[in-house]
Protein backbone atom coordinates (compact mmCIF):
# COMPACT_ATOMS: atom_id res chain seq x y z
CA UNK A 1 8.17 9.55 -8.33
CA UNK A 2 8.44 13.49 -9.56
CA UNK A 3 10.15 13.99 -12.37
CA UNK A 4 11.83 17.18 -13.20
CA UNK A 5 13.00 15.82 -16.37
CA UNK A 6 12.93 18.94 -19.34
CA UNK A 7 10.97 17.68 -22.17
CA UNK A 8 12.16 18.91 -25.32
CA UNK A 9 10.06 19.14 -28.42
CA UNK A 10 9.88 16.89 -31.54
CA UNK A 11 8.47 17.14 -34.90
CA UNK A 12 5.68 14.43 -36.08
CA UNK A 13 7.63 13.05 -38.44
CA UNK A 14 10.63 12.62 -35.89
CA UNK A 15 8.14 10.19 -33.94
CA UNK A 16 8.19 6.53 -34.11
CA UNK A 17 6.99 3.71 -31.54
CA UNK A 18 8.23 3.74 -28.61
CA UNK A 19 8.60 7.71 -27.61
CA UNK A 20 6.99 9.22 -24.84
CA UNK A 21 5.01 12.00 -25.88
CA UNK A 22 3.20 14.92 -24.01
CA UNK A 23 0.32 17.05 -25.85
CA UNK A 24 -0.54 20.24 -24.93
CA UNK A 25 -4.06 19.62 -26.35
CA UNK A 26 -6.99 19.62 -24.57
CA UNK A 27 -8.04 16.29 -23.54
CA UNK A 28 -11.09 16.52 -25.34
CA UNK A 29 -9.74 17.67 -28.95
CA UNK A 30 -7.87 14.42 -29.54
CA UNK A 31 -9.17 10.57 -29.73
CA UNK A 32 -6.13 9.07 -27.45
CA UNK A 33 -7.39 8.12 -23.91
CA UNK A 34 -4.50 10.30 -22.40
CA UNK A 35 -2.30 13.72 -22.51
CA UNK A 36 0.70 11.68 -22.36
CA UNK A 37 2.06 8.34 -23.41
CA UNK A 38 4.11 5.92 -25.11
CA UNK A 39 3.78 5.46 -29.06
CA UNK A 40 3.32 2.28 -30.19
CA UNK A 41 1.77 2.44 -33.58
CA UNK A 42 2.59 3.92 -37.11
CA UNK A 43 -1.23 4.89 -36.91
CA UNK A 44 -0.62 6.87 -33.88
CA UNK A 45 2.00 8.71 -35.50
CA UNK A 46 -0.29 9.16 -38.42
CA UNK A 47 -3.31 10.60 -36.51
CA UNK A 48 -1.17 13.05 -35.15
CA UNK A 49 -0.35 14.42 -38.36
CA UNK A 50 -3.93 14.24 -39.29
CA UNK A 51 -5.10 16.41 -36.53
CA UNK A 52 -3.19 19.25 -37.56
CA UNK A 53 -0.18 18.42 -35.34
CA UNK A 54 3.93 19.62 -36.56
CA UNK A 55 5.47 19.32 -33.20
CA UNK A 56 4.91 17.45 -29.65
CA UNK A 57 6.87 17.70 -26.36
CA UNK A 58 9.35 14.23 -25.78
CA UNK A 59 10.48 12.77 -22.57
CA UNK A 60 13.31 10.59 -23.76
CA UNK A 61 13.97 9.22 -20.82
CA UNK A 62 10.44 7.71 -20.35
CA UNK A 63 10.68 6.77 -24.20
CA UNK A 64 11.94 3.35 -24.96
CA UNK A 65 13.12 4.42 -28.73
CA UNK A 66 15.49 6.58 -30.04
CA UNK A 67 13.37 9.82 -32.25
CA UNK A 68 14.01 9.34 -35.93
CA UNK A 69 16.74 11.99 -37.60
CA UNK A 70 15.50 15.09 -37.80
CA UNK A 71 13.71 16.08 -41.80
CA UNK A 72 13.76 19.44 -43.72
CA UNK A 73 10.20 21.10 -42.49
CA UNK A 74 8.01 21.48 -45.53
CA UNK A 75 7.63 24.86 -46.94
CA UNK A 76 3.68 24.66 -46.73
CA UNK A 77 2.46 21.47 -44.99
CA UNK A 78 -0.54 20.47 -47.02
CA UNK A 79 -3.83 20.80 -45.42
CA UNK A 80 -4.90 17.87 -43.03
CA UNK A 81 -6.98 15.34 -44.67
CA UNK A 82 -10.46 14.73 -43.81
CA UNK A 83 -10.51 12.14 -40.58
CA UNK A 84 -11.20 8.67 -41.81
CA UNK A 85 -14.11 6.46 -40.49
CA UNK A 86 -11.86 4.95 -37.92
CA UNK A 87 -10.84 8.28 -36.61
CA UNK A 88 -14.33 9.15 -36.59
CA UNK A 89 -14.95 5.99 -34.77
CA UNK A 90 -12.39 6.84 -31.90
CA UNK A 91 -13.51 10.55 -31.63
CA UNK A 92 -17.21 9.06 -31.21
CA UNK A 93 -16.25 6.48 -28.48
CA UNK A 94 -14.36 9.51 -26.77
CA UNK A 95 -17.62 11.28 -26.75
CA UNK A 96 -19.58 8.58 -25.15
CA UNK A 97 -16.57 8.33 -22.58
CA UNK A 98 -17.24 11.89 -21.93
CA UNK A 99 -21.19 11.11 -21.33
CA UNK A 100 -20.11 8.25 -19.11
CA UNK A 101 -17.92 10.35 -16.75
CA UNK A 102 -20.62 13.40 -17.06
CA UNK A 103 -23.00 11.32 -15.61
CA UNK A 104 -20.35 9.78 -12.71
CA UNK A 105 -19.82 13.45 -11.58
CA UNK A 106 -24.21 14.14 -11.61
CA UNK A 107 -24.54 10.61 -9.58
CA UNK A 108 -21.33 11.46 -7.87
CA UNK A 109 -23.07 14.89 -6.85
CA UNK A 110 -26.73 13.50 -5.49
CA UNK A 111 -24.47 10.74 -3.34
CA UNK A 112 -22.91 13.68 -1.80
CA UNK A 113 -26.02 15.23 -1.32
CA UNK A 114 -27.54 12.24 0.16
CA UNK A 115 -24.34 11.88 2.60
CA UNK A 116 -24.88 15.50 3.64
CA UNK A 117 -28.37 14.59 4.73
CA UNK A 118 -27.57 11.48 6.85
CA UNK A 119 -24.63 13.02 8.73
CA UNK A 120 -26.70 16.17 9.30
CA UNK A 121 -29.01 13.54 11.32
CA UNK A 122 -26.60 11.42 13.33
CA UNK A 123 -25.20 14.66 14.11
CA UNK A 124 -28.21 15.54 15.54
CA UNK A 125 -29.03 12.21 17.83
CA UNK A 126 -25.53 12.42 19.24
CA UNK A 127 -25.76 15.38 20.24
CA UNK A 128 -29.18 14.40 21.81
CA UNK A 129 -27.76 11.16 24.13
CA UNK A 130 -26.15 12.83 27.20
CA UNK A 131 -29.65 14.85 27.98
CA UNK A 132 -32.15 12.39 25.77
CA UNK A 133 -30.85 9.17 25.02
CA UNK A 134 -33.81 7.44 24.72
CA UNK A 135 -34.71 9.63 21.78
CA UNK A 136 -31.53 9.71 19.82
CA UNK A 137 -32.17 5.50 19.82
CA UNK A 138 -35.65 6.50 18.13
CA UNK A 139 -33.62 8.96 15.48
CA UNK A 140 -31.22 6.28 14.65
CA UNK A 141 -33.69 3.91 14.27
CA UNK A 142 -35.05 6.22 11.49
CA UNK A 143 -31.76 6.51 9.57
CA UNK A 144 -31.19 2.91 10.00
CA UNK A 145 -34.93 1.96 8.73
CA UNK A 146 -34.01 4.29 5.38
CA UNK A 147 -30.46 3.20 4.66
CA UNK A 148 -31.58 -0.30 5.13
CA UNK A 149 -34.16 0.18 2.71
CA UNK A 150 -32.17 1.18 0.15
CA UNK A 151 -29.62 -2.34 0.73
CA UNK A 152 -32.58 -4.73 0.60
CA UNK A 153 -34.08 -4.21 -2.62
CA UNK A 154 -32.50 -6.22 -6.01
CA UNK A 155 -30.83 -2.87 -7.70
CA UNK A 156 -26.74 -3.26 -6.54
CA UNK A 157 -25.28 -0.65 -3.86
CA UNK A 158 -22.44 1.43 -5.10
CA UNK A 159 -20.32 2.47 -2.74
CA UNK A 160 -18.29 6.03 -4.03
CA UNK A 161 -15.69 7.96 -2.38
CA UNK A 162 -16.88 11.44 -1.05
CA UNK A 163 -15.96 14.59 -1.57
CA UNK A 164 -15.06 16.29 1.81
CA UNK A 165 -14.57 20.38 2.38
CA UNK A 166 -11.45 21.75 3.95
CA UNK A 167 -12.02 22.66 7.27
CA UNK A 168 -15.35 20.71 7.55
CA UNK A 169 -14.59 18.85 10.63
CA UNK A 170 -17.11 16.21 10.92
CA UNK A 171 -16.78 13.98 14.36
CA UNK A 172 -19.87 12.05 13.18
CA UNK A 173 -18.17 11.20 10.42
CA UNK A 174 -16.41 7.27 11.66
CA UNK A 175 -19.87 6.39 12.77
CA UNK A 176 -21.09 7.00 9.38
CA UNK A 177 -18.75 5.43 7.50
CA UNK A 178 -18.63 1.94 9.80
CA UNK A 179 -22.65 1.87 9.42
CA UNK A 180 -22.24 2.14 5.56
CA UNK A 181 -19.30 -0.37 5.65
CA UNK A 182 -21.43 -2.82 7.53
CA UNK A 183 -24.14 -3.11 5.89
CA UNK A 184 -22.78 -3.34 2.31
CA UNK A 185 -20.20 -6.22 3.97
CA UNK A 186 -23.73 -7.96 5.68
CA UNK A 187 -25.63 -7.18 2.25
CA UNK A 188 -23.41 -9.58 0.52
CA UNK A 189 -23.42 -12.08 2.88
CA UNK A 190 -27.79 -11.97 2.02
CA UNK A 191 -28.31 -11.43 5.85
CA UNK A 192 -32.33 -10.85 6.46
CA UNK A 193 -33.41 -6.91 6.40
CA UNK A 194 -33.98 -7.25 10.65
CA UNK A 195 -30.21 -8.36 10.79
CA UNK A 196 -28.64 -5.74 8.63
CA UNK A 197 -31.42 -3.07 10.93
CA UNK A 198 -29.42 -4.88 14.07
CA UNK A 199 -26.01 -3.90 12.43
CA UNK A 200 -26.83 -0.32 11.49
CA UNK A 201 -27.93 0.16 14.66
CA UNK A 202 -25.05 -0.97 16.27
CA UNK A 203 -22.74 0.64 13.64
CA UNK A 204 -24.25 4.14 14.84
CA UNK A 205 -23.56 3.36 18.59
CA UNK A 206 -20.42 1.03 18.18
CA UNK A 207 -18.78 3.58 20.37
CA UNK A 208 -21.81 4.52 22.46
CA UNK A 209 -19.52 3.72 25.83
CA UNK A 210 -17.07 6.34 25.40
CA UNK A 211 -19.30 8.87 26.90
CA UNK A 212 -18.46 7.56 30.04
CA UNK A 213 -14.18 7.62 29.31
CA UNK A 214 -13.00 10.40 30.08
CA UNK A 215 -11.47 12.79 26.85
CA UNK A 216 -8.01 12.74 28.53
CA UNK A 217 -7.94 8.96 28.15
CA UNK A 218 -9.61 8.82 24.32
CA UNK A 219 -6.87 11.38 23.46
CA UNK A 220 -3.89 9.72 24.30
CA UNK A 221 -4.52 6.67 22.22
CA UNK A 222 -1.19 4.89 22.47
CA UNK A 223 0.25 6.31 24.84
CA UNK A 224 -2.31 4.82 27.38
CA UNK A 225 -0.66 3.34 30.41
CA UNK A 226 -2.08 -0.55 31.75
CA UNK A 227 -4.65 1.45 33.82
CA UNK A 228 -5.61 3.65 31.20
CA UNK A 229 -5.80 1.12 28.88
CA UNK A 230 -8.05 -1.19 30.67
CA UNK A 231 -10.21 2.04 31.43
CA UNK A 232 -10.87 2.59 27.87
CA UNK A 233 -11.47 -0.63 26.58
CA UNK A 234 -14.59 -1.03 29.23
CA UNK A 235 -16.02 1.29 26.50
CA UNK A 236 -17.48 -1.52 25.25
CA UNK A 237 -18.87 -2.70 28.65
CA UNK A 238 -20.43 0.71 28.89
CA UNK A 239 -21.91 0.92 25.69
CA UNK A 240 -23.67 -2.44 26.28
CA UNK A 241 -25.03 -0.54 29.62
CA UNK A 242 -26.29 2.95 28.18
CA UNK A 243 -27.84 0.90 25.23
CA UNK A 244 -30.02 -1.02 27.58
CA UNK A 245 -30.49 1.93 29.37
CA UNK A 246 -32.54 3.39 26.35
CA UNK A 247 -34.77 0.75 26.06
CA UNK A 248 -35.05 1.60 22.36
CA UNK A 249 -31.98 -0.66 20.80
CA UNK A 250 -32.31 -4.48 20.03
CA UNK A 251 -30.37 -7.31 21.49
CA UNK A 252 -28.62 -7.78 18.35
CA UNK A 253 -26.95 -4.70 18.23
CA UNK A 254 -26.62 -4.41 22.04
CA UNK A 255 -24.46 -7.08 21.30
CA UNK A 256 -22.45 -5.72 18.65
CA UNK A 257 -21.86 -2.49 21.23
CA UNK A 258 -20.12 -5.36 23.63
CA UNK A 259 -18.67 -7.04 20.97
CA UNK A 260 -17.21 -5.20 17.77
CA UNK A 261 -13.52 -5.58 19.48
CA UNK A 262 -13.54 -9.63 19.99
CA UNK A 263 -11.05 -11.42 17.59
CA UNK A 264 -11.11 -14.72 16.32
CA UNK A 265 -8.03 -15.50 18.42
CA UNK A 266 -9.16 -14.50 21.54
CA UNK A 267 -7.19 -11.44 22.16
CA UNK A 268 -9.81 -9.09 21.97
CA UNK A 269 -11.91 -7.50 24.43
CA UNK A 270 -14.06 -6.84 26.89
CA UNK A 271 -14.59 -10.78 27.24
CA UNK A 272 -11.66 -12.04 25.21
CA UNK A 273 -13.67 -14.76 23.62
CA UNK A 274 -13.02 -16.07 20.26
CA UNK A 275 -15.11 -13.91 18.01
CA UNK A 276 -16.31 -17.32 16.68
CA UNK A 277 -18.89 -17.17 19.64
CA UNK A 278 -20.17 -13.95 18.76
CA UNK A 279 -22.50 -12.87 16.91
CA UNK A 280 -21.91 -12.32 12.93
CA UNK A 281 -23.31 -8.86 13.17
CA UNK A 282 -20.41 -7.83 15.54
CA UNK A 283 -17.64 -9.83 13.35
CA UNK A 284 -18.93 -7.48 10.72
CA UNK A 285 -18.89 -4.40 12.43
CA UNK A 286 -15.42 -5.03 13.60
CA UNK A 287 -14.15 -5.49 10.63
CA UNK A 288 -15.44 -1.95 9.43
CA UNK A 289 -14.43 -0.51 12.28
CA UNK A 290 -10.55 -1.55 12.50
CA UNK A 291 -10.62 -0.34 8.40
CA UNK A 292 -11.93 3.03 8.83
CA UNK A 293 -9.77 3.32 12.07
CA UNK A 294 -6.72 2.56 9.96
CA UNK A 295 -7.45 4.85 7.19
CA UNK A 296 -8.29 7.87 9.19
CA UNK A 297 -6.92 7.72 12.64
CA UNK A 298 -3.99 9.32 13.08
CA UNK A 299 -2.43 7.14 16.40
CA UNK A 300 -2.90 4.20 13.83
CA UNK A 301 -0.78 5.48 11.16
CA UNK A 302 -3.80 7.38 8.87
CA UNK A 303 -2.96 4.65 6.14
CA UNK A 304 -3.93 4.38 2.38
CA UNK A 305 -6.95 2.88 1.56
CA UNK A 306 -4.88 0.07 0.19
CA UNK A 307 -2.39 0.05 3.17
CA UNK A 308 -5.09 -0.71 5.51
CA UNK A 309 -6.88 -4.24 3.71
CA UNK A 310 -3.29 -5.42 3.26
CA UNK A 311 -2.30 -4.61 7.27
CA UNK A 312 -5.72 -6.96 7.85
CA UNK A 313 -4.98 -9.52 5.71
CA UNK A 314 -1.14 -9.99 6.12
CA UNK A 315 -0.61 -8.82 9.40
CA UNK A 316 -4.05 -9.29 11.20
CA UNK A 317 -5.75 -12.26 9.56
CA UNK A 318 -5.75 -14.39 12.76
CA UNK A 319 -7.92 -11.45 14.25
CA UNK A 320 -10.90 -11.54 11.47
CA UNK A 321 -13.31 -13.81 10.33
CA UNK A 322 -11.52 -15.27 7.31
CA UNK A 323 -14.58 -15.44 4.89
CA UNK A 324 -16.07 -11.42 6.12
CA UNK A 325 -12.45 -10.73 5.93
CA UNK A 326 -12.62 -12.41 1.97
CA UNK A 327 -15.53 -10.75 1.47
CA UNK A 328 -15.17 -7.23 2.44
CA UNK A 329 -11.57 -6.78 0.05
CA UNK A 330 -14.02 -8.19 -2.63
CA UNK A 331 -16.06 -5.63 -1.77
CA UNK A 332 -13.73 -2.80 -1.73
CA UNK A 333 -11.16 -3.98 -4.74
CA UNK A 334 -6.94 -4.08 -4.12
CA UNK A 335 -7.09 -0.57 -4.73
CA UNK A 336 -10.19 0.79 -2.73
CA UNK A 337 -11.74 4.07 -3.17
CA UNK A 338 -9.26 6.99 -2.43
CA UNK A 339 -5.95 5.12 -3.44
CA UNK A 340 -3.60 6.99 -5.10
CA UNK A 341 -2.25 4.94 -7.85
CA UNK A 342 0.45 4.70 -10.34
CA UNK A 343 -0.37 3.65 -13.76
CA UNK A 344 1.92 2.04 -15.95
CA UNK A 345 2.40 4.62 -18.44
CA UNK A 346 3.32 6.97 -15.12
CA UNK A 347 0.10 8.99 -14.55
CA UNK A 348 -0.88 9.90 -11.14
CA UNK A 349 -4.52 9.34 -10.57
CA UNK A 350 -7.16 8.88 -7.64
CA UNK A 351 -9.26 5.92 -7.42
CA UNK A 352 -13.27 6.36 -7.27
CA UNK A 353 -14.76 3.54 -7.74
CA UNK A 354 -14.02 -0.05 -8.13
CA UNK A 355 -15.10 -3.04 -10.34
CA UNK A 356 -16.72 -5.76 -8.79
CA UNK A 357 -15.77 -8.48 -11.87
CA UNK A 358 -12.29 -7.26 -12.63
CA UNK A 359 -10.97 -5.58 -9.17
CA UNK A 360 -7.52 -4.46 -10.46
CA UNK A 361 -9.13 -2.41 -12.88
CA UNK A 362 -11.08 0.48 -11.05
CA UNK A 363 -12.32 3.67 -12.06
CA UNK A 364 -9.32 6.47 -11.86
CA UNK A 365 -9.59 10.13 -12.00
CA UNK A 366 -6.15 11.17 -14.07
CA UNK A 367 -3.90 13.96 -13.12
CA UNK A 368 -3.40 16.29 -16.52
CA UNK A 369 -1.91 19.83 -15.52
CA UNK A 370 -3.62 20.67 -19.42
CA UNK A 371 -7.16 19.86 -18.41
CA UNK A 372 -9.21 21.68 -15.67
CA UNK A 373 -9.84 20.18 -12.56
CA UNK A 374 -13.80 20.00 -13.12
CA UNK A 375 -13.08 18.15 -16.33
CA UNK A 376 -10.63 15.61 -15.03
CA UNK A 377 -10.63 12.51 -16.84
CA UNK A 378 -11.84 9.74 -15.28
CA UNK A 379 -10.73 6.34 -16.78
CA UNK A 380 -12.24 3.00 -16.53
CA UNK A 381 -9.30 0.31 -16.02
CA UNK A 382 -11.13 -2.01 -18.34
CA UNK A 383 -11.49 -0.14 -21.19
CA UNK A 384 -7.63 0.27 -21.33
CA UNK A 385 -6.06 -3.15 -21.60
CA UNK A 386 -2.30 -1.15 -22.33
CA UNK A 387 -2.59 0.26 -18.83
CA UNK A 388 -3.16 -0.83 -16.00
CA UNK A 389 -1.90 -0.30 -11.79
CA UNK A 390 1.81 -0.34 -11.21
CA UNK A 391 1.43 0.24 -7.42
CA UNK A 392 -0.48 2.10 -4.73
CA UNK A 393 1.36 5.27 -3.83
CA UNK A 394 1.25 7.18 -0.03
CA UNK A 395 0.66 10.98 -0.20
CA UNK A 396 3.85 12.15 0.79
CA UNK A 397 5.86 11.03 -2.42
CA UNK A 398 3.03 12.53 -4.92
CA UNK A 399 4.21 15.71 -6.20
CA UNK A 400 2.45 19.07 -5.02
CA UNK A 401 0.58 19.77 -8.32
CA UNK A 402 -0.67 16.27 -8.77
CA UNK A 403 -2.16 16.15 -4.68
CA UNK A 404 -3.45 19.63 -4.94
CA UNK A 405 -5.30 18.62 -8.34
CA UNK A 406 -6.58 15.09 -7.11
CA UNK A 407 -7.14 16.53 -3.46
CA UNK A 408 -7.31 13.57 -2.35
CA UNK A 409 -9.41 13.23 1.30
CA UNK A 410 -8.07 14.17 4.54
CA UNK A 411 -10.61 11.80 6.28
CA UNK A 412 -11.40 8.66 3.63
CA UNK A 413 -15.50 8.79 3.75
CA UNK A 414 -17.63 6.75 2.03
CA UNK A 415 -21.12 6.53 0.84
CA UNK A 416 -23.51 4.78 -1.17
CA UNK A 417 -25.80 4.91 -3.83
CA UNK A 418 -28.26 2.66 -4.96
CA UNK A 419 -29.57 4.60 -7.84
CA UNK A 420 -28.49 2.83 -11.24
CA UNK A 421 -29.86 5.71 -13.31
């Protein structure tokens, strides 16, 4: 993917349809939707020379067109013309792009803020269940009863990719993100406001049981031996257990603490049932849980957003209930939030948000070394029918610059926002 190809630099008139072209610009000062691509009008050509322009760096090896013969440089270059309606028509829509991703980054910013809050609580309850476990059921119960609200009413749920400090090691973090998960997957299958409760609840606690498995055995992960194993996976048993124990969490999401690793084929445990004769709040659950366990645990491979759905789909379908399964790429799009993707016209960007109607075309915030991070362009898919996704990329073939300016997550979190404003 880098390339370390010299680009050597052209005059306007040398242009024609089909060169690869790199401004130096800022993104802002010129009506094209990008720093760099491939000519393929006369009018492009045209507005270049109308901005001002007398040269432009070339990559002939991403061009698909020879440059026209070098001509004698005028002795003055008449002043540009004024900029025609149409021009004025492109520089307009760019502004209004510019609004649009303005107010991304302010609804971007009060999600964050909102995540910030949340996690700051279920921090708090789990740290409250080894000495008071009866009230960190009564906290959840809170944060459940508020996110819950906000999935019930008519306005759609947005789910966004979040922002995540270095060094900000969150271990509340997986519960988080599997509750969120959960209920936007049981949202869209119009379960009642007491089942998606049931679900959050058991979301928060999926994992209640591993307070009673020792660290030695939740560390090795793989390298569990039969015993070991068999320990560990009695979390669920457990969880069922200290849940009851509380007296403060529901049936329904007692089960889901028993339940969340069933599969529809019967190789699951504790019970190894077919998840067919479980309950729909732990197919759900599970579901979230395997995904977020893909994308950010380590033992499993820490895979790209995009890696993990297709490991579910093409390698695990017999495990998941076919229709949640359905459902929840829907949900997420091919290229879920905090993909790195190629683009055709070979831009390196980071995917933020996804399109429900049209899920190969998502929201992507660009890599351009020529515009500051904090104004990185992000570019809705479906206003740009000449580009689209050539593939989903893994972080270790993304040049430095590009990672270090996209900064893409070490731990994929998610949140939601329900606020259309």
């Amino acid at each position: 993917m880098k390339n370390d190809e010299k680009p050597v630099r052209l005059r306007v008139d040398q242009l024609c349809p089909g060169v690869f072209i790199s401004l130096s610009e800022r993104w802002m000062d010129h009506p094209f939707l990008f720093n760099e691509f491939r000519i393929t009008s006369e009018k492009q050509i045209q507005i270049l020379r109308d901005l001002g322009m007398d040269t432009v760096l070339c990559y002939p090896s991403r061009s698909t067109a020879v440059p026209r013969l070098s001509v004698p440089e005028p002795a003055e270059p008449p002043p540009p013309p004024a900029p025609t309606a149409e021009e004025l028509a492109q520089i307009e829509a760019k502004r209004v792009r510019m609004e649009r991703i303005a107010k991304q980054r302010d609804k971007l910013a009060r999600c964050e803020k909102a995540y910030g809050k949340t996690a700051g609580a279920i921090r708090g309850l789990m740290q409250r269940l080894h000495s008071s476990p009866k009230q960190a059921a009564e906290m959840a119960k809170e944060v459940v009863d508020e996110t819950v609200a906000a999935f019930v009413g008519d306005q759609d749920v947005v789910l966004h990719l979040i922002g995540q400090k270095r060094g900000d090691e969150n271990a509340y973090f997986h519960a988080l993100n599997v509750m969120v998960l959960s209920l936007i997957l049981g949202k869209s299958q119009s379960l009642s406001e007491e089942q998606l409760r049931e679900i959050g609840m058991g979301a928060i606690f999926h994992d209640l049981g591993k307070l009673r498995v020792p660290d030695a055995i939740l560390k090795k992960g793989s390298e569990r031996t039969r015993v070991e194993e068999d320990f560990y996976r009695l979390h669920t048993v457990y969880g069922e257990q200290i849940g009851q124990e509380t007296g403060a969490i529901e049936p329904g999401a007692l089960a889901i603490l028993r339940q969340h690793h069933e599969r529809m084929d019967g190789s699951g445990f504790p019970d190894g049932v077919p998840a067919a004769r479980t309950t729909i709040g732990s197919r759900i659950v599970a579901i979230a849980n395997r995904y977020d366990n893909l994308c950010n645990n380590a033992d499993l491979g820490g895979m790209t957003p995009a890696e993990a759905l297709s490991q579910m789909f093409r390698k695990e379908g017999k495990w998941w209930d076919e229709l949640l399964l359905s459902s929840f790429i829907k949900l997420l799009g091919v290229y879920p939030p905090g993909s790195i993707v190629q683009l055709s016209n070979g831009t390196i960007g980071l995917v933020v948000a996804v399109n429900r109607s049209q899920l190969l075309k998502p929201s992507v915030l660009i890599h351009d070394a020529n515009v500051p991070r904090n104004e990185a362009n992000i570019v809705d898919l479906v206003d740009t029918p000449e580009v689209k996704i050539d593939k989903a990329v893994r972080r270790d073939v993304v040049p430095p610059e590009a990672l270090e300016y996209l900064a893409p997550r070490h731990q994929v979190i998610y949140f939601y926002d329900s606020d259309q404003r």
